[in-house]
C-alpha atoms as a PDB file:
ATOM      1  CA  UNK A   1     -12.914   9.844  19.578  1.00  0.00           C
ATOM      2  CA  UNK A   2     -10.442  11.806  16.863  1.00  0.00           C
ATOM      3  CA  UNK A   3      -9.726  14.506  19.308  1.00  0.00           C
ATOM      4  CA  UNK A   4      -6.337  14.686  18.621  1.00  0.00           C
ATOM      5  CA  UNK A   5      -5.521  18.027  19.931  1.00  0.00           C
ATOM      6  CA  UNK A   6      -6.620  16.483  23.598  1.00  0.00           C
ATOM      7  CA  UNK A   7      -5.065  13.367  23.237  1.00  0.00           C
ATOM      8  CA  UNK A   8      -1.709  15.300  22.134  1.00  0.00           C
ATOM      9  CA  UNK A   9      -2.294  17.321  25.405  1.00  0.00           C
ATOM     10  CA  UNK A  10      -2.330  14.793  27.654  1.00  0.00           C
ATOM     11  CA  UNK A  11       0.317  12.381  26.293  1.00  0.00           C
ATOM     12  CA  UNK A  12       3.250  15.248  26.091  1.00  0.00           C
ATOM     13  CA  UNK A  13       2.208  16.045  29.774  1.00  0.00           C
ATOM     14  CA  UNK A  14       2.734  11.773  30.266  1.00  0.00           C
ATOM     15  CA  UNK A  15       5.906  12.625  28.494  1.00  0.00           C
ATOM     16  CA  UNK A  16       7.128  15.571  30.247  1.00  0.00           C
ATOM     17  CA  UNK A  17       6.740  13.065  33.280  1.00  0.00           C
ATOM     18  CA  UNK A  18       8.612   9.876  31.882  1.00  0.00           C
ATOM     19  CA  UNK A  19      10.023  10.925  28.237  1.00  0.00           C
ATOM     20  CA  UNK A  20      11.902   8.203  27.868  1.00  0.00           C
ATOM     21  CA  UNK A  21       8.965   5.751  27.862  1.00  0.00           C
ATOM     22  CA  UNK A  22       8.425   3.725  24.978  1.00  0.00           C
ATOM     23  CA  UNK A  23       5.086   3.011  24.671  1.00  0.00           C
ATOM     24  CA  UNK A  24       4.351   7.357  25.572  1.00  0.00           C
ATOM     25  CA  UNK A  25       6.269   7.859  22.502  1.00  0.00           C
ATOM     26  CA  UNK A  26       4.851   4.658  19.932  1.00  0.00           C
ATOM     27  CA  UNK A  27       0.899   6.560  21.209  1.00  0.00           C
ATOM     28  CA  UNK A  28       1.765   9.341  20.543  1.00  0.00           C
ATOM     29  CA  UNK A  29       3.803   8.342  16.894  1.00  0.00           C
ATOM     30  CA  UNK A  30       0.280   7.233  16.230  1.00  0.00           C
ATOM     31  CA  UNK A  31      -1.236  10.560  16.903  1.00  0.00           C
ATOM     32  CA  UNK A  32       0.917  11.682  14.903  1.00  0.00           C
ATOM     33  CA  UNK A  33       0.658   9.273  12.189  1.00  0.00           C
ATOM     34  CA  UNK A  34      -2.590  10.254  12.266  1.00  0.00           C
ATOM     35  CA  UNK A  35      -2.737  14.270  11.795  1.00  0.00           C
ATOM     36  CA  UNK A  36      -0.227  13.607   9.222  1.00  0.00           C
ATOM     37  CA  UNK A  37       2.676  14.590  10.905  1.00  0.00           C
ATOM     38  CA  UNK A  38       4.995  11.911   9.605  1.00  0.00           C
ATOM     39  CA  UNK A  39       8.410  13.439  10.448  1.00  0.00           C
ATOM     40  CA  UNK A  40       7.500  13.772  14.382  1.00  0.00           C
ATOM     41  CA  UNK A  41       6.501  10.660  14.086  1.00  0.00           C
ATOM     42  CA  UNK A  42       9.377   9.288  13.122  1.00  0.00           C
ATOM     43  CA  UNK A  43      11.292  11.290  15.262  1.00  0.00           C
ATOM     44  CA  UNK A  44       9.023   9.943  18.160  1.00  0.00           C
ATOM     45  CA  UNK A  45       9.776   6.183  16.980  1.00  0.00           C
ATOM     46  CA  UNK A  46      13.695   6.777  16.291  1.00  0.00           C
ATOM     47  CA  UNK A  47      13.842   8.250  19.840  1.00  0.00           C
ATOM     48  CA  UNK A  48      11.649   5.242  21.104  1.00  0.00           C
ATOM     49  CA  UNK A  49      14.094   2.997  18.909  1.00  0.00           C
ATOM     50  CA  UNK A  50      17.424   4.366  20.456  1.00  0.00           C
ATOM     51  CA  UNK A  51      16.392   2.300  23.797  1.00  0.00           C
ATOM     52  CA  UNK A  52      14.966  -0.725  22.062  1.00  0.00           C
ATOM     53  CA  UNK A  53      16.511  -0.956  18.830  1.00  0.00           C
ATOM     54  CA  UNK A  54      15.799  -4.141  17.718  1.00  0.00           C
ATOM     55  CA  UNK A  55      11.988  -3.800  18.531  1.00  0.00           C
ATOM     56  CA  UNK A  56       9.811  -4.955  15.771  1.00  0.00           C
ATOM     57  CA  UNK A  57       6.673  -3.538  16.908  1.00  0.00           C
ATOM     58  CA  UNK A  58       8.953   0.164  16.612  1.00  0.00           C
ATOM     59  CA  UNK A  59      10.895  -0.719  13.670  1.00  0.00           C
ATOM     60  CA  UNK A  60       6.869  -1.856  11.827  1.00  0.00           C
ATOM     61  CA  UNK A  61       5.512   1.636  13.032  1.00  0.00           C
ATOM     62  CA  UNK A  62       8.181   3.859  12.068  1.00  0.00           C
ATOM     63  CA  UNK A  63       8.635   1.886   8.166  1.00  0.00           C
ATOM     64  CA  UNK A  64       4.605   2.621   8.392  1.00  0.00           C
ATOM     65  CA  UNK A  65       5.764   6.578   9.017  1.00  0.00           C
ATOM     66  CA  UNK A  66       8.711   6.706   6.588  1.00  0.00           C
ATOM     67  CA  UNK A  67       6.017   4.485   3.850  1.00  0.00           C
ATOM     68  CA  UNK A  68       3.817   7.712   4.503  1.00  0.00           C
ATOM     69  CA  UNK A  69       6.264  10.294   4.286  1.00  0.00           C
ATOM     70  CA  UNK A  70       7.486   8.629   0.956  1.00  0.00           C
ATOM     71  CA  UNK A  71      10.429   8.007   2.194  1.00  0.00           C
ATOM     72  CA  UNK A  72      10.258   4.156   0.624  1.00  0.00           C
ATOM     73  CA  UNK A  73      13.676   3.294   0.806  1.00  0.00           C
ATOM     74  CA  UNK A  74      14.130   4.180   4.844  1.00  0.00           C
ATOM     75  CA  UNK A  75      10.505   2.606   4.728  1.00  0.00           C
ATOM     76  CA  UNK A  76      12.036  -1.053   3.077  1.00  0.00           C
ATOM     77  CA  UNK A  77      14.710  -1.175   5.678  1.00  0.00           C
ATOM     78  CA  UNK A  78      12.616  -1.038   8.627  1.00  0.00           C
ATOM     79  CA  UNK A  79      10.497  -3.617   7.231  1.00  0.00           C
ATOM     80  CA  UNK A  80      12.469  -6.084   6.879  1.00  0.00           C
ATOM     81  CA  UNK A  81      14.663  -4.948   9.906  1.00  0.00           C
ATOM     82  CA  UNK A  82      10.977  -5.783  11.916  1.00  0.00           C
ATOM     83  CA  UNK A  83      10.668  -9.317   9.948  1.00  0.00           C
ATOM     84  CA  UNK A  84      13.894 -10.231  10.975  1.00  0.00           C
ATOM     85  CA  UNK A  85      13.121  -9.566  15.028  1.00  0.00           C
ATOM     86  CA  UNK A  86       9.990 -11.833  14.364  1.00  0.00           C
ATOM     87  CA  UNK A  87       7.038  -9.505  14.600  1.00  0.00           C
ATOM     88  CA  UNK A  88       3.229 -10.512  15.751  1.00  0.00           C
ATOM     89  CA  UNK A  89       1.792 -12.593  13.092  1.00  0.00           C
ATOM     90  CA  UNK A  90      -1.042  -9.951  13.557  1.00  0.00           C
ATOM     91  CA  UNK A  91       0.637  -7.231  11.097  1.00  0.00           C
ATOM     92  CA  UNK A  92       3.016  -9.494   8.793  1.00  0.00           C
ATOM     93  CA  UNK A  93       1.246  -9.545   6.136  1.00  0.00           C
ATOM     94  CA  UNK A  94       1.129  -5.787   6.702  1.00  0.00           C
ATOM     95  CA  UNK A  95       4.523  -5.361   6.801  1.00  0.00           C
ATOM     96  CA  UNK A  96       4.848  -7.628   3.374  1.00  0.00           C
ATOM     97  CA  UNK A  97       2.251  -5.962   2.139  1.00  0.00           C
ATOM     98  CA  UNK A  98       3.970  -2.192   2.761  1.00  0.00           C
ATOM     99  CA  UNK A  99       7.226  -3.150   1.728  1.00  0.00           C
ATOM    100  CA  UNK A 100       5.399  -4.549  -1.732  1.00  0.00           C
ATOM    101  CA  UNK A 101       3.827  -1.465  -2.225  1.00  0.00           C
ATOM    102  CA  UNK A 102       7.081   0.343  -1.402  1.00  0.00           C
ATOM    103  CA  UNK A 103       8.738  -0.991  -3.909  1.00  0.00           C
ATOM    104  CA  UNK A 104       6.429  -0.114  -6.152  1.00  0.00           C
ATOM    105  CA  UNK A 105       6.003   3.106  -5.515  1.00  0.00           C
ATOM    106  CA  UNK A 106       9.938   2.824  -6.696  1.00  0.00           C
ATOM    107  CA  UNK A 107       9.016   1.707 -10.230  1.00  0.00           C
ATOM    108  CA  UNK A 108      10.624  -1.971  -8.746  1.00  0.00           C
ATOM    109  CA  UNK A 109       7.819  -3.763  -9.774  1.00  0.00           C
ATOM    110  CA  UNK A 110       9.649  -7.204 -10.533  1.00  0.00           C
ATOM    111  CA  UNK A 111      11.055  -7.152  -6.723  1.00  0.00           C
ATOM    112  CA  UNK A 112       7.389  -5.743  -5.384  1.00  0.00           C
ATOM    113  CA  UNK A 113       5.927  -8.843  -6.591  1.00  0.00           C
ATOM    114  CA  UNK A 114       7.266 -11.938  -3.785  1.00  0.00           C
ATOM    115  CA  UNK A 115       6.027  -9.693  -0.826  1.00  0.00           C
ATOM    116  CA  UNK A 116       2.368  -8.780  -2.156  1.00  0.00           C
ATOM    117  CA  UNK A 117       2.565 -12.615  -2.716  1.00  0.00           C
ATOM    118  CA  UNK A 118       3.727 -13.611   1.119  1.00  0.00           C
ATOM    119  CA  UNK A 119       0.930 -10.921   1.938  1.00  0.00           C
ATOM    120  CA  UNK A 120      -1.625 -12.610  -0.560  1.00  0.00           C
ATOM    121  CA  UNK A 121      -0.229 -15.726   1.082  1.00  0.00           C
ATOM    122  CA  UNK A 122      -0.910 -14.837   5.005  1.00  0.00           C
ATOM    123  CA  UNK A 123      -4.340 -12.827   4.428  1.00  0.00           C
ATOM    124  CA  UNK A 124      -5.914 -13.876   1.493  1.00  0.00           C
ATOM    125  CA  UNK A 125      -9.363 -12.294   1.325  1.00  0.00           C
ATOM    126  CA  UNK A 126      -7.568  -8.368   1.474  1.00  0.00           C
ATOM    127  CA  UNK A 127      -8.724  -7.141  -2.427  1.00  0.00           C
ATOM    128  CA  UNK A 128      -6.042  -4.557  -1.996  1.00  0.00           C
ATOM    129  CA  UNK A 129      -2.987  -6.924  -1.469  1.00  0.00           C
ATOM    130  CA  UNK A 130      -4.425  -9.117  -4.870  1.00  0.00           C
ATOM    131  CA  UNK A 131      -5.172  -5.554  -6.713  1.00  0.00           C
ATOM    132  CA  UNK A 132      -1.871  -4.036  -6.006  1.00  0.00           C
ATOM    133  CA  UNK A 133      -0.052  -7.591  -6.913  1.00  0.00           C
ATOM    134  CA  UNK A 134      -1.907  -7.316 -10.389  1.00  0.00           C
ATOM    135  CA  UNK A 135      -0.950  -3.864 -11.425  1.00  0.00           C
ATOM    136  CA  UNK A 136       2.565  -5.096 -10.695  1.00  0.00           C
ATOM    137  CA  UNK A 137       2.195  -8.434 -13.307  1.00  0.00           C
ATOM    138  CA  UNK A 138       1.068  -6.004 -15.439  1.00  0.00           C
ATOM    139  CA  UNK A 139       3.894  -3.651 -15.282  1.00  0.00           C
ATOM    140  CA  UNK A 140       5.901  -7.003 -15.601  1.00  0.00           C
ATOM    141  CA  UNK A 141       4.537  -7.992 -18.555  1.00  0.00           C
ATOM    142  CA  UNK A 142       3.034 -11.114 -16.966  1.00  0.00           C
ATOM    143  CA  UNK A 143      -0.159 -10.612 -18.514  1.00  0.00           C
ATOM    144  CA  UNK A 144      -2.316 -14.068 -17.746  1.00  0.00           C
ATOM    145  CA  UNK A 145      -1.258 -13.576 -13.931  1.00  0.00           C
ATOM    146  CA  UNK A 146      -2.366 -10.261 -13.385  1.00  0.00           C
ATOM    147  CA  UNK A 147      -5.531 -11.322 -15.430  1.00  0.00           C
ATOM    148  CA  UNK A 148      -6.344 -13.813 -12.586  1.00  0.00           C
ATOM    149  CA  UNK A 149      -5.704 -11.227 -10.207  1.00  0.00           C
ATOM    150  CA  UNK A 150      -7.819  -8.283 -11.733  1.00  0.00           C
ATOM    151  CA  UNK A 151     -10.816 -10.936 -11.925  1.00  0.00           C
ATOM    152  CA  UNK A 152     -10.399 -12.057  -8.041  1.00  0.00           C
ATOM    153  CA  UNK A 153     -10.871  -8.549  -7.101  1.00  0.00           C
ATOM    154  CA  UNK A 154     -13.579  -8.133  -8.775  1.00  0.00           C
ATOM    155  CA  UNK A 155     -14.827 -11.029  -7.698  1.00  0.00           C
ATOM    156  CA  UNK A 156     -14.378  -9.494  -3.841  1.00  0.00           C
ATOM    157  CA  UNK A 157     -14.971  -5.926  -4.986  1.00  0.00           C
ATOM    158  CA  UNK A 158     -17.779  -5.723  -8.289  1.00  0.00           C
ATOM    159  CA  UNK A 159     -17.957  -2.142  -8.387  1.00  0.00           C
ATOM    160  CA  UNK A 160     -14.177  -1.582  -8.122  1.00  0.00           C
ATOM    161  CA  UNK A 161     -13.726   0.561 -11.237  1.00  0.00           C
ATOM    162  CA  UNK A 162     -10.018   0.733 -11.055  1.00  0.00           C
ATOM    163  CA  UNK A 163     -10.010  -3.175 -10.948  1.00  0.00           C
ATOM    164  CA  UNK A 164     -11.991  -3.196 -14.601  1.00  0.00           C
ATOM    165  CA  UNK A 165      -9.638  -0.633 -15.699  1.00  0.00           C
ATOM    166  CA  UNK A 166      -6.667  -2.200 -15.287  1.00  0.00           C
ATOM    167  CA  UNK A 167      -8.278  -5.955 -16.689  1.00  0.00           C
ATOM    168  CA  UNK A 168      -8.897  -3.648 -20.017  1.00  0.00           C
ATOM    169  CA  UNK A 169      -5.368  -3.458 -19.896  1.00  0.00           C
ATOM    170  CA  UNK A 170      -4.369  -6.977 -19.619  1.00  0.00           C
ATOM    171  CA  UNK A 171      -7.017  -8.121 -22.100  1.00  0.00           C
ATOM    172  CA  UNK A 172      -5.608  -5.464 -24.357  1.00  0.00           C
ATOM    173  CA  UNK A 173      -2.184  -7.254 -24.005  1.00  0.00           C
ATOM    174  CA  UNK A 174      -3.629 -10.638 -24.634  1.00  0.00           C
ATOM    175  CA  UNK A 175      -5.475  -9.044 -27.672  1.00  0.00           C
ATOM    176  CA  UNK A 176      -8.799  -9.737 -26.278  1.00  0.00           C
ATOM    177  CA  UNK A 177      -9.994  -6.428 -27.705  1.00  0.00           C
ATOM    178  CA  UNK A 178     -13.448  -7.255 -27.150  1.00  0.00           C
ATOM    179  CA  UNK A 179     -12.961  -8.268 -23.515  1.00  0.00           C
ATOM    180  CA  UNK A 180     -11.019  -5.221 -23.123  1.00  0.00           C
ATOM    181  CA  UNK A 181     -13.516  -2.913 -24.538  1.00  0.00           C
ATOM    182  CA  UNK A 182     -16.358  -4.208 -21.943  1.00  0.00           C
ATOM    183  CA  UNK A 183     -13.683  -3.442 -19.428  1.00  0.00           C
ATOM    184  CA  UNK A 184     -13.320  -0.329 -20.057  1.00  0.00           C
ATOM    185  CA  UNK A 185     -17.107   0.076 -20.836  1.00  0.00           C
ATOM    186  CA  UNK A 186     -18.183  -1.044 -17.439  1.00  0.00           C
ATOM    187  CA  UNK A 187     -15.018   0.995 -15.718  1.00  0.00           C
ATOM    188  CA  UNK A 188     -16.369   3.976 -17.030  1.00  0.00           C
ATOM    189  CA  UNK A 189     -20.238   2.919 -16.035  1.00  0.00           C
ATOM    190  CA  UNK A 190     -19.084   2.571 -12.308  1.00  0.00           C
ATOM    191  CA  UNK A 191     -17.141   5.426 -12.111  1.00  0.00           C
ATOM    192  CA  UNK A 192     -18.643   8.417 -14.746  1.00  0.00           C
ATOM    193  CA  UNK A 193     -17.216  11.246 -13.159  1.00  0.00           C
ATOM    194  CA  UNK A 194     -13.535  10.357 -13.306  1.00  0.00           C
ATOM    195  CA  UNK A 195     -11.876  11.431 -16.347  1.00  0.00           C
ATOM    196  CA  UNK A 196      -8.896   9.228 -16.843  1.00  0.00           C
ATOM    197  CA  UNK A 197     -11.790   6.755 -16.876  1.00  0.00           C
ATOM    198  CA  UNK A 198     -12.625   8.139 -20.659  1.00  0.00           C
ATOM    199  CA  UNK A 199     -10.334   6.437 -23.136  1.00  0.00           C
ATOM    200  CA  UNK A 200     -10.196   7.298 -26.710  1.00  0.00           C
ATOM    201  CA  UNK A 201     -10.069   3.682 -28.305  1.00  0.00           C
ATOM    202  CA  UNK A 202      -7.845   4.265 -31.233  1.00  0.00           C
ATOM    203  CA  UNK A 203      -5.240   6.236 -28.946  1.00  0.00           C
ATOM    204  CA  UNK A 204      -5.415   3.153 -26.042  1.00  0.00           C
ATOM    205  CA  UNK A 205      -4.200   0.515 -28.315  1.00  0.00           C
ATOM    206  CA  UNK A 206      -0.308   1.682 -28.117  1.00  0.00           C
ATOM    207  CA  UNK A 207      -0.610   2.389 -24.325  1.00  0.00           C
ATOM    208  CA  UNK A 208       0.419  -0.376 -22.419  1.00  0.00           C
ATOM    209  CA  UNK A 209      -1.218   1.034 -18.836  1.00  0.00           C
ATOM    210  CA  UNK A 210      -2.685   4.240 -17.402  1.00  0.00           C
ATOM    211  CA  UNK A 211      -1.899   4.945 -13.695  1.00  0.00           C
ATOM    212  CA  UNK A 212      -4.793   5.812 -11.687  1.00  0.00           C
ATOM    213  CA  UNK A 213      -3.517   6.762  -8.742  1.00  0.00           C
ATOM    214  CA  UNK A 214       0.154   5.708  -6.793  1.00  0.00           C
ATOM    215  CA  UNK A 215       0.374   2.653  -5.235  1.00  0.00           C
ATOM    216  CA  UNK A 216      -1.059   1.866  -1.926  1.00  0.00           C
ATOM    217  CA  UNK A 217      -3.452   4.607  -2.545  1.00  0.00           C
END
C-alpha cells in the first residue's frame, strides 16, 4: 500500500522483539530500499549477513543496495558472491543483469558485456537487458552487434527514443549516414521535448556516442 512510515513502525517494533531475525531485517532492507535509504539498508542486510553469511538471497539484496548507492564495486562482489551460493533461478538473470550494468556504470564495458549476455540468455524478452547490452557493443566498437541489438528493442519497444538514438550511432559507425539520419529523425519525433535529442548534423559526425542517461537508468 506504499505506507512506508507504518510499515517501518511496525517492523522495528518486530525488531525490538527478535532483532536478530533475518527475514525482520531483509523486510525491512526493502523498506528501505525503497524510501531510498540505501546505507540502512545495507546496514540492515550486513547485520542480517553476519548470521548467514553465505546466504544468496542476502548477499542478491544487499549488491541490489550497494548497485543503488553506487557503490558498484561492493555491488560486483556480492553478486557474484550470491551466484556462487546458487541463488533462485527466479532473480539470476537479475543478478547478471546488475552486475552487467555495474560494470558499466564503471566505464568496463568490454567485461559488462558476458553478463548482460547470460541475462539476455536466461530472460530473453526484457528490452532493457538487450538495450543496455547494445550501448555496451557500441562503446566496444562492435558496431554490427549492437546494431542487432538496437533493432530488437525496437522491435519490443517502437517508441523507445533512446533505442533510435543510439542505432543513429551505430549506423553512423557503419557509415550508413542515411540510416542514421532517420534515426535520429524519428528519435527526436518520439521524444521532442528532450534536448540532447537535437543533434546538429555536421557536429555529430566526429562523436562517436552521446550518453543519455547512466546505465541501468
Amino acid at each position: 500500500m506504499k505506507d512506508h512510515e507504518k510499515a517501518l513502525y511496525y517492523l522495528n517494533e518486530a525488531l525490538k522483539r527478535e532483532p536478530s531475525n533475518e527475514d525482520f531485517l531483509m523486510e525491512r532492507s526493502n523498506i528501505y530500499i525503497d524510501i531510498k535509504q540505501y546505507p540502512r539498508a545495507i546496514e540492515d542486510l550486513s547485520n542480517a549477513l553476519s548470521r548467514k553469511a553465505t546466504d544468496p538471497k542476502l548477499l542478491y539484496k544487499r549488491g541490489l543496495a550497494f548497485y543503488r548507492n553506487k557503490e558498484f564495486k561492493a555491488a560486483i562482489k556480492d553478486l557474484y558472491t550470491s551466484l556462487d551460493n546458487h541463488p533462485f533461478e527466479t532473480y539470476e538473470a537479475d543478478i547478471y543483469y546488475h552486475l552487467g550494468i555495474s560494470y558499466a556504470n564503471l566505464e568496463m564495458y568490454e567485461k559488462s558485456l558476458p553478463s548482460l549476455s547470460k541475462a539476455i540468455e536466461l530472460a530473453y524478452n526484457e528490452p532493457c537487458y538487450i538495450h543496455e547490452r547494445a550501448k555496451s557493443y557500441l562503446l566496444t566498437d562492435q558496431f554490427q552487434k549492437s546494431l542487432e541489438d538496437y533493432a530488437e528493442v525496437i522491435k519490443l519497444q517502437p517508441k523507445n527514443s533512446h533505442a533510435y538514438f543510439g542505432r543513429a550511432f551505430a549506423y553512423k559507425a557503419l557509415k550508413d549516414y542515411e540510416k542514421a539520419a532517420e534515426d535520429f529523425n524519428r528519435a527526436k519525433e518520439l521524444n521532442p521535448f528532450n534536448p540532447k535529442l537535437i543533434i546538429n548534423a555536421k557536429k555529430i559526425y566526429e562523436i562517436k556516442y552521446i550518453k543519455l542517461c547512466e546505465p541501468g537508468e
